[in-house]
PDB file of N, CA and C in Angstrom:
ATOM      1  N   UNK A   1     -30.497 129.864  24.265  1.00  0.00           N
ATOM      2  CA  UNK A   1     -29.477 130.572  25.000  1.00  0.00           C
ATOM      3  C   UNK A   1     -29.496 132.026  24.569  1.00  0.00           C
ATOM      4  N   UNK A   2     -28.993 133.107  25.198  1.00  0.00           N
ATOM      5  CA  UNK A   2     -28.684 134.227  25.128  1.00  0.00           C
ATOM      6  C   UNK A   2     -27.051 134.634  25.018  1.00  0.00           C
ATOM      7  N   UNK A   3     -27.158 135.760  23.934  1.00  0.00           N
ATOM      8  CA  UNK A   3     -26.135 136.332  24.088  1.00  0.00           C
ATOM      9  C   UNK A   3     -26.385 137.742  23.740  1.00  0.00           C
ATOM     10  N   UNK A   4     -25.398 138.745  24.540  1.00  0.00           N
ATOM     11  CA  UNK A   4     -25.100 139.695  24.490  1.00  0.00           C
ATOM     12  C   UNK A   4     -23.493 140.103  23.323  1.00  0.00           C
ATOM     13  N   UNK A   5     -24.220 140.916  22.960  1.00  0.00           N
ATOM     14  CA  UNK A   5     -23.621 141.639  21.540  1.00  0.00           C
ATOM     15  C   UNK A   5     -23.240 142.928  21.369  1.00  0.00           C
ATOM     16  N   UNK A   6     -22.172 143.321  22.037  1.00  0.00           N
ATOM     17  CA  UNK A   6     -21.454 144.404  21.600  1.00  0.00           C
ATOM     18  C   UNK A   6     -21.027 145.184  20.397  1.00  0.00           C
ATOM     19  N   UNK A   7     -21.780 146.166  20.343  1.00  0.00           N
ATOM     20  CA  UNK A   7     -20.714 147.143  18.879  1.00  0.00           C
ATOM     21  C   UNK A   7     -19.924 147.946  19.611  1.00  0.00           C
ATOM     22  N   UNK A   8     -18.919 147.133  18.801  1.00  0.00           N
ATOM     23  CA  UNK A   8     -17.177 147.961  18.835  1.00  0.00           C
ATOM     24  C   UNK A   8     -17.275 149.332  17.942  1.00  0.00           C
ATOM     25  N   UNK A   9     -17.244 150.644  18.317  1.00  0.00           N
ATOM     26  CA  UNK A   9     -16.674 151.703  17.696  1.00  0.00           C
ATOM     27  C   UNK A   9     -15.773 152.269  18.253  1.00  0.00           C
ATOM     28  N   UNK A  10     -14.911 153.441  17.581  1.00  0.00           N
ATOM     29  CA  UNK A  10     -14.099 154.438  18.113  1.00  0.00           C
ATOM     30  C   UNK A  10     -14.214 155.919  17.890  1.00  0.00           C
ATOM     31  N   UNK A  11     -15.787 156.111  17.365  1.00  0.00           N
ATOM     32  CA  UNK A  11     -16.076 157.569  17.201  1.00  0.00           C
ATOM     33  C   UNK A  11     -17.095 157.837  17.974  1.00  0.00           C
ATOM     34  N   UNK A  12     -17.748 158.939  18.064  1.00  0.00           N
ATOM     35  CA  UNK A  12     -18.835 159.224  18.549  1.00  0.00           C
ATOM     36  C   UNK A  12     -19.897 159.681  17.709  1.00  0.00           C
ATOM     37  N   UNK A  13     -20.990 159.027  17.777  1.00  0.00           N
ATOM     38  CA  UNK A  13     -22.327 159.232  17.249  1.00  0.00           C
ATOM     39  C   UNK A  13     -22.449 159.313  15.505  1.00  0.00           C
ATOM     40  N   UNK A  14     -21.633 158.296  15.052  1.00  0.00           N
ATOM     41  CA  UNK A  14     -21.169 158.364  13.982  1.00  0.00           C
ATOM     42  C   UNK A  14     -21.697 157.163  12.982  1.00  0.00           C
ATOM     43  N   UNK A  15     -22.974 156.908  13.610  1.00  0.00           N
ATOM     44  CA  UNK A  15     -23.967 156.246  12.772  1.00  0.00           C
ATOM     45  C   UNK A  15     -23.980 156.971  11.704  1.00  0.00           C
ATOM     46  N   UNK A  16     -24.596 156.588  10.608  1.00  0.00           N
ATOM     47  CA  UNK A  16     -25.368 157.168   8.907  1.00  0.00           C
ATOM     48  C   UNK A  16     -26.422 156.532   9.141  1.00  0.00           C
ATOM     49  N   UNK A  17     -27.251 157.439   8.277  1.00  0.00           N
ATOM     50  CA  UNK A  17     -28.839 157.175   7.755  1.00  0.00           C
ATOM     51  C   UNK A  17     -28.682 155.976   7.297  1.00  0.00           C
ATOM     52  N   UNK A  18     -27.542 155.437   6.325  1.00  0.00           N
ATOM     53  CA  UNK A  18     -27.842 154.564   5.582  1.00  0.00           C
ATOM     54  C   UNK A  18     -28.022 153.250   6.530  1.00  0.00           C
ATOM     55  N   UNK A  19     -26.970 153.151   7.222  1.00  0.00           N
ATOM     56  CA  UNK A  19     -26.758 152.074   8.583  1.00  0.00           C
ATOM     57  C   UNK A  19     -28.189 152.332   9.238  1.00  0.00           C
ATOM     58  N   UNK A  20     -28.445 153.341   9.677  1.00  0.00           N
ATOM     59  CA  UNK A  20     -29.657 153.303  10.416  1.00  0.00           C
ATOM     60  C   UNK A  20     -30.884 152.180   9.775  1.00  0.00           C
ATOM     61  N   UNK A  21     -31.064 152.695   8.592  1.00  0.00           N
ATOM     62  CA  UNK A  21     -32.170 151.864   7.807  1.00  0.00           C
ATOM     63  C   UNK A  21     -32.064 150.753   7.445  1.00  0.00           C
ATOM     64  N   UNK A  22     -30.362 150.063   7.587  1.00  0.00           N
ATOM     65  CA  UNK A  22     -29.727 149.017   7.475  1.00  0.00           C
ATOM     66  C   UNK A  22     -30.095 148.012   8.740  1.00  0.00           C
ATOM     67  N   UNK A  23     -29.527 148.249  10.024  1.00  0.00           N
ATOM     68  CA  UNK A  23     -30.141 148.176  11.145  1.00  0.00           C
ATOM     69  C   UNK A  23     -31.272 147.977  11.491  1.00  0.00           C
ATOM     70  N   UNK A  24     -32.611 148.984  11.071  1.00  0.00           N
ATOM     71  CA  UNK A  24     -33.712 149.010  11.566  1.00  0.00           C
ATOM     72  C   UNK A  24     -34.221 147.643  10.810  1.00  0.00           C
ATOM     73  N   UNK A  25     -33.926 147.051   9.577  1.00  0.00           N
ATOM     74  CA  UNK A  25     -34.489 145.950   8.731  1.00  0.00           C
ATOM     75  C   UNK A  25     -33.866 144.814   9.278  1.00  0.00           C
ATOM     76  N   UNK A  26     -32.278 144.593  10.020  1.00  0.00           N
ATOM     77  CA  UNK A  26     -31.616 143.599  10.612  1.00  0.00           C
ATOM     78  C   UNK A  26     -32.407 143.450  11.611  1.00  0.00           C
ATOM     79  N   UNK A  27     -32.882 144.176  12.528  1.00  0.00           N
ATOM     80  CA  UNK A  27     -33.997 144.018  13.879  1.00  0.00           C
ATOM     81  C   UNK A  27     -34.894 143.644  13.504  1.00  0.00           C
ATOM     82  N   UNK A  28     -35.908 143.615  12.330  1.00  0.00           N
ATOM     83  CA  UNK A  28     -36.895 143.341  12.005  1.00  0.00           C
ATOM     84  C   UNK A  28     -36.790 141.722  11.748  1.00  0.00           C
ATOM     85  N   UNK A  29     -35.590 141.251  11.140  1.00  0.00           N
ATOM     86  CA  UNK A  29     -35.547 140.069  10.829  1.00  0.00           C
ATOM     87  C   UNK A  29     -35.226 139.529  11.965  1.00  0.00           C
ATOM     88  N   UNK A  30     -34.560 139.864  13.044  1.00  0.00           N
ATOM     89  CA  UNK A  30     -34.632 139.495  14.541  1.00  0.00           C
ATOM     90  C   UNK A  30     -35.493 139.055  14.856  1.00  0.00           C
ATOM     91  N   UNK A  31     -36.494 139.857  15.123  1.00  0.00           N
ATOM     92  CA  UNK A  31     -37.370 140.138  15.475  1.00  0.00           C
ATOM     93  C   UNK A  31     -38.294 138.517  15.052  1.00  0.00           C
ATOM     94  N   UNK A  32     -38.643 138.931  13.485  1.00  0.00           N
ATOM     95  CA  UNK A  32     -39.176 137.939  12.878  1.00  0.00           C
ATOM     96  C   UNK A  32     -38.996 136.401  12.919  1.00  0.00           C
ATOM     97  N   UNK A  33     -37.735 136.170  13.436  1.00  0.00           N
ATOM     98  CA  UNK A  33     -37.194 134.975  13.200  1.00  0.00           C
ATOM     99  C   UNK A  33     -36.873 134.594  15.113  1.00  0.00           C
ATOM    100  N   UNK A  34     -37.940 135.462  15.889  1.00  0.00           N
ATOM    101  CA  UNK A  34     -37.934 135.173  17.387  1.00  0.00           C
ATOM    102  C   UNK A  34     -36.102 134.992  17.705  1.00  0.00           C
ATOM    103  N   UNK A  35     -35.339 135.816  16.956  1.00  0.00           N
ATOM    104  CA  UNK A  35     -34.218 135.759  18.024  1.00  0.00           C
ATOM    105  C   UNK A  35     -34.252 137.836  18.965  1.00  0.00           C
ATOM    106  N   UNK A  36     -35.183 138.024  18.936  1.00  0.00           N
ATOM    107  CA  UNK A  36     -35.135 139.514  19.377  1.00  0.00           C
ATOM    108  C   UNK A  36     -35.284 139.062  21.129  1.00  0.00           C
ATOM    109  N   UNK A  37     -34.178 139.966  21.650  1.00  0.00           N
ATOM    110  CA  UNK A  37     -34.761 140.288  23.118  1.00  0.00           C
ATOM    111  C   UNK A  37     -34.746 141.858  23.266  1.00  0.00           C
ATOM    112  N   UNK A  38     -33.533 142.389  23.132  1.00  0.00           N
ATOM    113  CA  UNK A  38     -33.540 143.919  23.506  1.00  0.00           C
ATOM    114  C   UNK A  38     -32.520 144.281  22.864  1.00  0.00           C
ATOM    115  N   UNK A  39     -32.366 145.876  22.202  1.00  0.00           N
ATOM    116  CA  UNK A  39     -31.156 145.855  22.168  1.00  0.00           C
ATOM    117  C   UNK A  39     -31.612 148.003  21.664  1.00  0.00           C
ATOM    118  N   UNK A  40     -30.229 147.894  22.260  1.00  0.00           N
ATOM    119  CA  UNK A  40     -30.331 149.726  22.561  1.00  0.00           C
ATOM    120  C   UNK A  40     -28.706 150.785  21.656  1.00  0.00           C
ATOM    121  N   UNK A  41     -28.602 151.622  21.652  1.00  0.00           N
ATOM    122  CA  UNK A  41     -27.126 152.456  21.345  1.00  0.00           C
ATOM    123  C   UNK A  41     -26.863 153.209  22.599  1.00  0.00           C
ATOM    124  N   UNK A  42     -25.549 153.274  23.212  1.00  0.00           N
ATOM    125  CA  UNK A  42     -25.039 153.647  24.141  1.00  0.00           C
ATOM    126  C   UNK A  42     -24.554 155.183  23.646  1.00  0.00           C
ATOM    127  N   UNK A  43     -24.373 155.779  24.798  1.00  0.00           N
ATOM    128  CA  UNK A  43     -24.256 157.292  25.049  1.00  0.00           C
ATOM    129  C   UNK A  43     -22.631 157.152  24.526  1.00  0.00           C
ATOM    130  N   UNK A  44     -21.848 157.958  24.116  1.00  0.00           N
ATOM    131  CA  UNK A  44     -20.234 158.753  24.600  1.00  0.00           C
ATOM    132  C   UNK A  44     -19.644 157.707  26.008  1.00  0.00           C
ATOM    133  N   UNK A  45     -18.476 156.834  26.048  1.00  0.00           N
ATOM    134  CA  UNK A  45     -18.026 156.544  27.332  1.00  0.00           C
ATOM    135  C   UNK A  45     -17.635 157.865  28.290  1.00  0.00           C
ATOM    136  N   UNK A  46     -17.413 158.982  27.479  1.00  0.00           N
ATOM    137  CA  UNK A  46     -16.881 160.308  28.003  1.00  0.00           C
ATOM    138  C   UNK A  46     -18.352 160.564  29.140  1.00  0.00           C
ATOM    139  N   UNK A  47     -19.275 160.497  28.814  1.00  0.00           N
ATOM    140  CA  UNK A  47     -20.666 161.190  29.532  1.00  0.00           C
ATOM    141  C   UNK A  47     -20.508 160.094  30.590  1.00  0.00           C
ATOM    142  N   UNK A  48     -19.772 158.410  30.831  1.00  0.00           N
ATOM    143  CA  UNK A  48     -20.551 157.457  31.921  1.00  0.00           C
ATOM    144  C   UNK A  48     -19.811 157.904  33.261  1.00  0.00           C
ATOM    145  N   UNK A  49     -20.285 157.305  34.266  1.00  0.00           N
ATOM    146  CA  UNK A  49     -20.113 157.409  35.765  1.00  0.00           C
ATOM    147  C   UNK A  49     -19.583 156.022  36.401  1.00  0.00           C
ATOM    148  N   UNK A  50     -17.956 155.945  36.620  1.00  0.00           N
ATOM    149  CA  UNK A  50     -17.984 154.394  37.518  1.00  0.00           C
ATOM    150  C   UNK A  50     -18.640 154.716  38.699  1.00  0.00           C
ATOM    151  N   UNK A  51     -18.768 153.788  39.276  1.00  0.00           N
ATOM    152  CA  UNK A  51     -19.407 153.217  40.782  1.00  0.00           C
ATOM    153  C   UNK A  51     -18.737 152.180  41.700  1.00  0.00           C
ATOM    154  N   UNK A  52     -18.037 152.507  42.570  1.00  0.00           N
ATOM    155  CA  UNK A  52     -17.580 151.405  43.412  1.00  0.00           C
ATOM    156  C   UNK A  52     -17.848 151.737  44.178  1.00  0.00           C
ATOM    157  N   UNK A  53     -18.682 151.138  45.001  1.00  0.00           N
ATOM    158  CA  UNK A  53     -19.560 150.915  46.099  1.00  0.00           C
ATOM    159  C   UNK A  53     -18.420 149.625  47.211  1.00  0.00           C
ATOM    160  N   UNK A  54     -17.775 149.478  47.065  1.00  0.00           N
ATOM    161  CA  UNK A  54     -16.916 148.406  47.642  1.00  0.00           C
ATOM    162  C   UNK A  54     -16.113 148.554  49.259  1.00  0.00           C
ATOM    163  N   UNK A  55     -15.974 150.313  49.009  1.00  0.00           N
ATOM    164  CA  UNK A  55     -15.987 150.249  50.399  1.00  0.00           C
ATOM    165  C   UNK A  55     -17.161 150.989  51.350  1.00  0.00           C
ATOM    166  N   UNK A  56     -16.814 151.817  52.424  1.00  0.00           N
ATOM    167  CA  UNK A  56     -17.392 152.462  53.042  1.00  0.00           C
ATOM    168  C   UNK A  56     -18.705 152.986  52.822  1.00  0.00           C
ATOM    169  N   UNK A  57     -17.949 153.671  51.349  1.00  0.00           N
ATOM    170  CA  UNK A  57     -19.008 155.214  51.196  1.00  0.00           C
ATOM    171  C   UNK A  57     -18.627 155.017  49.564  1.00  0.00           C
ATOM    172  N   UNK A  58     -20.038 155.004  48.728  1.00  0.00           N
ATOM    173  CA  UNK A  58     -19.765 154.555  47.456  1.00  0.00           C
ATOM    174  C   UNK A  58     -18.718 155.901  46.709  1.00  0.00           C
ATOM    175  N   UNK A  59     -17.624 155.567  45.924  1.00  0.00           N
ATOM    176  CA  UNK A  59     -17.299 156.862  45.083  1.00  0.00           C
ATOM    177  C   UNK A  59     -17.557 156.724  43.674  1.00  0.00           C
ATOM    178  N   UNK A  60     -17.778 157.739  43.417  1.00  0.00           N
ATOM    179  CA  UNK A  60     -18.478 157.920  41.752  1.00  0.00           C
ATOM    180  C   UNK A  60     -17.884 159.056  40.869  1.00  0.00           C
ATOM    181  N   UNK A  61     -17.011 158.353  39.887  1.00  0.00           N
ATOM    182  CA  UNK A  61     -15.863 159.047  39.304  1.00  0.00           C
ATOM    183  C   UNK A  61     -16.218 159.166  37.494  1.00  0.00           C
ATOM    184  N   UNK A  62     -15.879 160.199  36.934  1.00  0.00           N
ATOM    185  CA  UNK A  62     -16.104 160.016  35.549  1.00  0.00           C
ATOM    186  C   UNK A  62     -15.478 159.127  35.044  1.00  0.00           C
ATOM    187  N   UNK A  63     -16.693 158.886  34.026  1.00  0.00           N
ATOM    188  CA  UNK A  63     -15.539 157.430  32.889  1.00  0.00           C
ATOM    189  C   UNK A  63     -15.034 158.119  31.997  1.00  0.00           C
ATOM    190  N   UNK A  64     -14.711 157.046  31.473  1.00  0.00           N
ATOM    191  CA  UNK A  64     -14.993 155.992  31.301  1.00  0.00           C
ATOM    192  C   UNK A  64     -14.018 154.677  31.977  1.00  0.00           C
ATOM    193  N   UNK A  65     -14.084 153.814  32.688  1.00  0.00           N
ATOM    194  CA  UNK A  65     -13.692 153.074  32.682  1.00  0.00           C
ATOM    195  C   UNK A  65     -12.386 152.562  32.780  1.00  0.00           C
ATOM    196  N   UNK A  66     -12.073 152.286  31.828  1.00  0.00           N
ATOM    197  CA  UNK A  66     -10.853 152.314  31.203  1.00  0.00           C
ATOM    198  C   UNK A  66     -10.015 153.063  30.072  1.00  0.00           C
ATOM    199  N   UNK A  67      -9.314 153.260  29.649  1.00  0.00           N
ATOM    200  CA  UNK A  67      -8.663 154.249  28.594  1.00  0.00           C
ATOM    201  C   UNK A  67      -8.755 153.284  27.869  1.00  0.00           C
ATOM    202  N   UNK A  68      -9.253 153.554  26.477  1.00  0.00           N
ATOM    203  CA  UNK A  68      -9.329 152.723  25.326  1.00  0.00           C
ATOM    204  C   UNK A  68      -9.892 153.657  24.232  1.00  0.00           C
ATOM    205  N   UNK A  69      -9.235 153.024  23.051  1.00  0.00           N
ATOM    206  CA  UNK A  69      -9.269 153.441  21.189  1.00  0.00           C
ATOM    207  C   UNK A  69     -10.645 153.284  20.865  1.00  0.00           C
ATOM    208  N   UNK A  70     -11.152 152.100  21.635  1.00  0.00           N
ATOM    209  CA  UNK A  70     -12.124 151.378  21.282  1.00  0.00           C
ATOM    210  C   UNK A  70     -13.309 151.620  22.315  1.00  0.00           C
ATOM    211  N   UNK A  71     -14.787 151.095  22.089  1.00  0.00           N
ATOM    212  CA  UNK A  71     -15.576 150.826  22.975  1.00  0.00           C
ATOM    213  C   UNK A  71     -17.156 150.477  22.334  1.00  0.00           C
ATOM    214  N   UNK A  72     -18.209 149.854  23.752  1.00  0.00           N
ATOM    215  CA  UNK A  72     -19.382 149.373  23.107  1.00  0.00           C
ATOM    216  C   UNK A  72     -20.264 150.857  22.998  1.00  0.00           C
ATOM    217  N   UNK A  73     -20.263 150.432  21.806  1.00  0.00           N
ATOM    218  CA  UNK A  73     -21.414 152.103  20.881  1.00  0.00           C
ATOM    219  C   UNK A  73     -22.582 151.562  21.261  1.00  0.00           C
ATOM    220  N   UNK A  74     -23.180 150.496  21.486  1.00  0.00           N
ATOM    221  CA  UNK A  74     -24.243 149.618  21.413  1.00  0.00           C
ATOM    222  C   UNK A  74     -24.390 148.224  21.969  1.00  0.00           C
ATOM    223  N   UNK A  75     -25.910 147.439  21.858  1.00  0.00           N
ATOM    224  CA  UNK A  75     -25.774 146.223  22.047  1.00  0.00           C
ATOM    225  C   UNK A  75     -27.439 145.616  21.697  1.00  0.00           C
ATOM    226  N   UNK A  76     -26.661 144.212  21.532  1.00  0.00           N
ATOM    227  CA  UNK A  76     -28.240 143.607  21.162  1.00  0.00           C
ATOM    228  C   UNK A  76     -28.149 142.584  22.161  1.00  0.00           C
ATOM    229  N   UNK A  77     -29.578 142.092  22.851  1.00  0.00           N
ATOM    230  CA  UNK A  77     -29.380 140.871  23.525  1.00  0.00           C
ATOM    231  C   UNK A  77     -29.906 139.978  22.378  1.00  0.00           C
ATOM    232  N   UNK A  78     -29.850 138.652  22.378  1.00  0.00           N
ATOM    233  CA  UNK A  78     -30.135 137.870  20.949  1.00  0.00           C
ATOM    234  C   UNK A  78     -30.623 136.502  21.784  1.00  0.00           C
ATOM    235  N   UNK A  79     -31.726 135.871  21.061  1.00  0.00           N
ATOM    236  CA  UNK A  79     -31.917 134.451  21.590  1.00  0.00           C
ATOM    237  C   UNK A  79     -31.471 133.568  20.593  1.00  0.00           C
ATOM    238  N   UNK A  80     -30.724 133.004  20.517  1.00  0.00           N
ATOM    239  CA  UNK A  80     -30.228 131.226  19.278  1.00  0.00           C
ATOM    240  C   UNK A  80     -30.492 129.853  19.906  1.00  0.00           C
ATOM    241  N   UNK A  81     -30.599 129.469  19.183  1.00  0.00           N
ATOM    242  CA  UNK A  81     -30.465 127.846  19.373  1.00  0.00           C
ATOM    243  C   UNK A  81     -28.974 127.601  19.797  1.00  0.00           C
ATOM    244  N   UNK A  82     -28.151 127.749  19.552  1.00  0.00           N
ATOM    245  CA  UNK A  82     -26.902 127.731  19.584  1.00  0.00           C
ATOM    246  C   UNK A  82     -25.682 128.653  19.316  1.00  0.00           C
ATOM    247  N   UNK A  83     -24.404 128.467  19.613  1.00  0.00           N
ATOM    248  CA  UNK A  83     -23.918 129.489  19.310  1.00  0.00           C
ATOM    249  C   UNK A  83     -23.546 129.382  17.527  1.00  0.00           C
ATOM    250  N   UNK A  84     -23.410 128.734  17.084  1.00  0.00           N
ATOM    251  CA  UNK A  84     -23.726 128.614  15.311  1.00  0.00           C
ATOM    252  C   UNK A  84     -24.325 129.494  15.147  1.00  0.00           C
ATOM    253  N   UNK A  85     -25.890 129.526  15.520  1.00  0.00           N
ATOM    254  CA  UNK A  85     -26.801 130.128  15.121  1.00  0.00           C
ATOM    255  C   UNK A  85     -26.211 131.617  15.362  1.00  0.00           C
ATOM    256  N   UNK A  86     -26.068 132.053  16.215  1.00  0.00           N
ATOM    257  CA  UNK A  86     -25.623 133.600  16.710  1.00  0.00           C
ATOM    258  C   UNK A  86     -24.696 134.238  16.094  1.00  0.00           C
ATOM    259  N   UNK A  87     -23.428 133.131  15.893  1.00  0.00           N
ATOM    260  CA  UNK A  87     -23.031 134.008  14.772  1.00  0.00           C
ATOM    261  C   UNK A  87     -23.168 134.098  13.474  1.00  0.00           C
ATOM    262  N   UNK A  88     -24.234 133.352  13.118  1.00  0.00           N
ATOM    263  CA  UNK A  88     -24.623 133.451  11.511  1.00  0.00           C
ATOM    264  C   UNK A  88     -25.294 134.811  11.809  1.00  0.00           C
ATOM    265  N   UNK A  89     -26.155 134.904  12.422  1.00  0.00           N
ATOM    266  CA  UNK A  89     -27.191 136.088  12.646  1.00  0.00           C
ATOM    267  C   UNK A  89     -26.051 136.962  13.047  1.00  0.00           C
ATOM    268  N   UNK A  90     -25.334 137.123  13.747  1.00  0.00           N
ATOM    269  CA  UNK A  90     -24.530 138.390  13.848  1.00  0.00           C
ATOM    270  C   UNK A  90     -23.441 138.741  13.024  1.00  0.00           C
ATOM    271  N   UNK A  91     -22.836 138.036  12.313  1.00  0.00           N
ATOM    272  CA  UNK A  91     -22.391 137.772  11.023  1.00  0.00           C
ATOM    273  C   UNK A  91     -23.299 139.442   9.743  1.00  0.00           C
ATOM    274  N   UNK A  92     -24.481 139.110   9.693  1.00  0.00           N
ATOM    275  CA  UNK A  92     -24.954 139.602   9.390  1.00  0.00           C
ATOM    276  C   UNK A  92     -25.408 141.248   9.844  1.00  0.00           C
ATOM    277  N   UNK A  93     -25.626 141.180  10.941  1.00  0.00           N
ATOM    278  CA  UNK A  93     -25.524 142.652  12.204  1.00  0.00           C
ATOM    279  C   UNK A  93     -24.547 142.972  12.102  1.00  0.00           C
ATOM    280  N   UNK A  94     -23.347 142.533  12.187  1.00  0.00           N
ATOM    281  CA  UNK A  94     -21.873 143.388  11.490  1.00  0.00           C
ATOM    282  C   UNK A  94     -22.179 144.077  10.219  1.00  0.00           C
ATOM    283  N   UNK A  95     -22.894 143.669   9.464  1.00  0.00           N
ATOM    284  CA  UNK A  95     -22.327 143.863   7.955  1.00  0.00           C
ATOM    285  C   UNK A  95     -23.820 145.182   8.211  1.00  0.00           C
ATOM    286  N   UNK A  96     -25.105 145.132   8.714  1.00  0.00           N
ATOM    287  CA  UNK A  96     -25.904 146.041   8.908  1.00  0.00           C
ATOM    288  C   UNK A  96     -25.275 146.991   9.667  1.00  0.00           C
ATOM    289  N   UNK A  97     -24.636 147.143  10.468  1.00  0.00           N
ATOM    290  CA  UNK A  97     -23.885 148.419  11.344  1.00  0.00           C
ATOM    291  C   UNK A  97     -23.111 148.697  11.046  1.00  0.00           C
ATOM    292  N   UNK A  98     -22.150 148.275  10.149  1.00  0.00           N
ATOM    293  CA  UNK A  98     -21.202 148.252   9.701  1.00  0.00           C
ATOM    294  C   UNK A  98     -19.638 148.672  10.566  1.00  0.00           C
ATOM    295  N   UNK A  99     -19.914 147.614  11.594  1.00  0.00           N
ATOM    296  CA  UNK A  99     -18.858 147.581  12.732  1.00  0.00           C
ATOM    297  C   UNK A  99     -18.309 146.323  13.221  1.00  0.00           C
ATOM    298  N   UNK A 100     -17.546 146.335  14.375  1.00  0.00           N
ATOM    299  CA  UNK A 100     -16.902 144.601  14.801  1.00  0.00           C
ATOM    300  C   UNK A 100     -18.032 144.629  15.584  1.00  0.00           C
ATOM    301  N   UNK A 101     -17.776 143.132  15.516  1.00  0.00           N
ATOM    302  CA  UNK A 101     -19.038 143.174  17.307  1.00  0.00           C
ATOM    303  C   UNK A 101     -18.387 142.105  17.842  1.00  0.00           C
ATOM    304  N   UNK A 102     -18.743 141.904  19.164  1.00  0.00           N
ATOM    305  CA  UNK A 102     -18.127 141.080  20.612  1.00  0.00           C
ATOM    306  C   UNK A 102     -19.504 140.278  20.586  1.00  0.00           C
ATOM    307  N   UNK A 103     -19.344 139.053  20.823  1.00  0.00           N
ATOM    308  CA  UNK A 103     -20.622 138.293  20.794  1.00  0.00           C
ATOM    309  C   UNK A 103     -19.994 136.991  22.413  1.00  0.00           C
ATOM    310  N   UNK A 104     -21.006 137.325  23.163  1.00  0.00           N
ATOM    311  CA  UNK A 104     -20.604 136.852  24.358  1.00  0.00           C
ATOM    312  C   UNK A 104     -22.430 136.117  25.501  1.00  0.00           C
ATOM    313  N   UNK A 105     -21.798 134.254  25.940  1.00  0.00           N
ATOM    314  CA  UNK A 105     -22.859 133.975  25.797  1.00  0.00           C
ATOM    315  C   UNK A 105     -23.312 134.401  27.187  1.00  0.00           C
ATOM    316  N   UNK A 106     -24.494 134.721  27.429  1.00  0.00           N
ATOM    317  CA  UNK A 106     -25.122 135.650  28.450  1.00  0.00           C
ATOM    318  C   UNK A 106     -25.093 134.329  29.444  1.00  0.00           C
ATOM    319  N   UNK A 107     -24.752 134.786  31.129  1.00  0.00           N
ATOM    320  CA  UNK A 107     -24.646 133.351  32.754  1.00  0.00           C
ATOM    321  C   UNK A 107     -26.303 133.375  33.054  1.00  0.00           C
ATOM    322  N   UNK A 108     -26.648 133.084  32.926  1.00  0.00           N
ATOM    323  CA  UNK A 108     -27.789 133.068  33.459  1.00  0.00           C
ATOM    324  C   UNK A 108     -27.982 132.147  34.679  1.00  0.00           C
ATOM    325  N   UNK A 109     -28.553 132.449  35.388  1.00  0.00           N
ATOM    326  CA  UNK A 109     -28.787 131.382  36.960  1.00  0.00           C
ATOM    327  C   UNK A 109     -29.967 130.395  36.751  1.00  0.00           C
TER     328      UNK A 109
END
């Protein structure tokens, strides 16, 4: 199964070196242990663009979104055996980013 994995922050671009190198070795063990699919760091919600295309004529408004303290800085997609498994492994990706994370299991068709 898949899940998608949110990092919760409330600053901007407020990674450290140290996290970085923390991180880059948590992916590796991802990686290693075949739970890697993808996983990227998100821009500022201040820089995104909604899209509702719902009626007529699409309108496209600055975000973010919603007003919030909070938001996803990031994300990993993850493969587990189960959800046990995912959060042992992300369990661990918290403590490498040193943030909350949202762990949510991906619909697939």
């Amino acid at each position: 199964m898949q899940y998608l994995v949110n990092v919760i922050d409330n600053r901007s671009e407020s990674g450290t070196e140290e996290e970085a190198v923390a991180i880059d070795a948590f992916n590796d063990r991802l990686r290693a242990g075949g739970h890697w699919v993808f996983a990227a760091g998100l821009a500022d919600p201040t820089v995104s663009t909604v899209i509702d295309g719902r009626g007529e004529e699409p309108v496209f408004t600055d975000g973010p979104f919603v007003e919030t303290k909070e938001w996803a800085a990031g994300f990993w997609i993850i493969e587990a055996s189960d959800l046990d498994v995912a959060l042992s492994l992300m369990a661990d990706g918290s403590k490498a980013c040193n943030r909350r994370l949202e762990l949510r299991p991906l619909l697939v068709a």
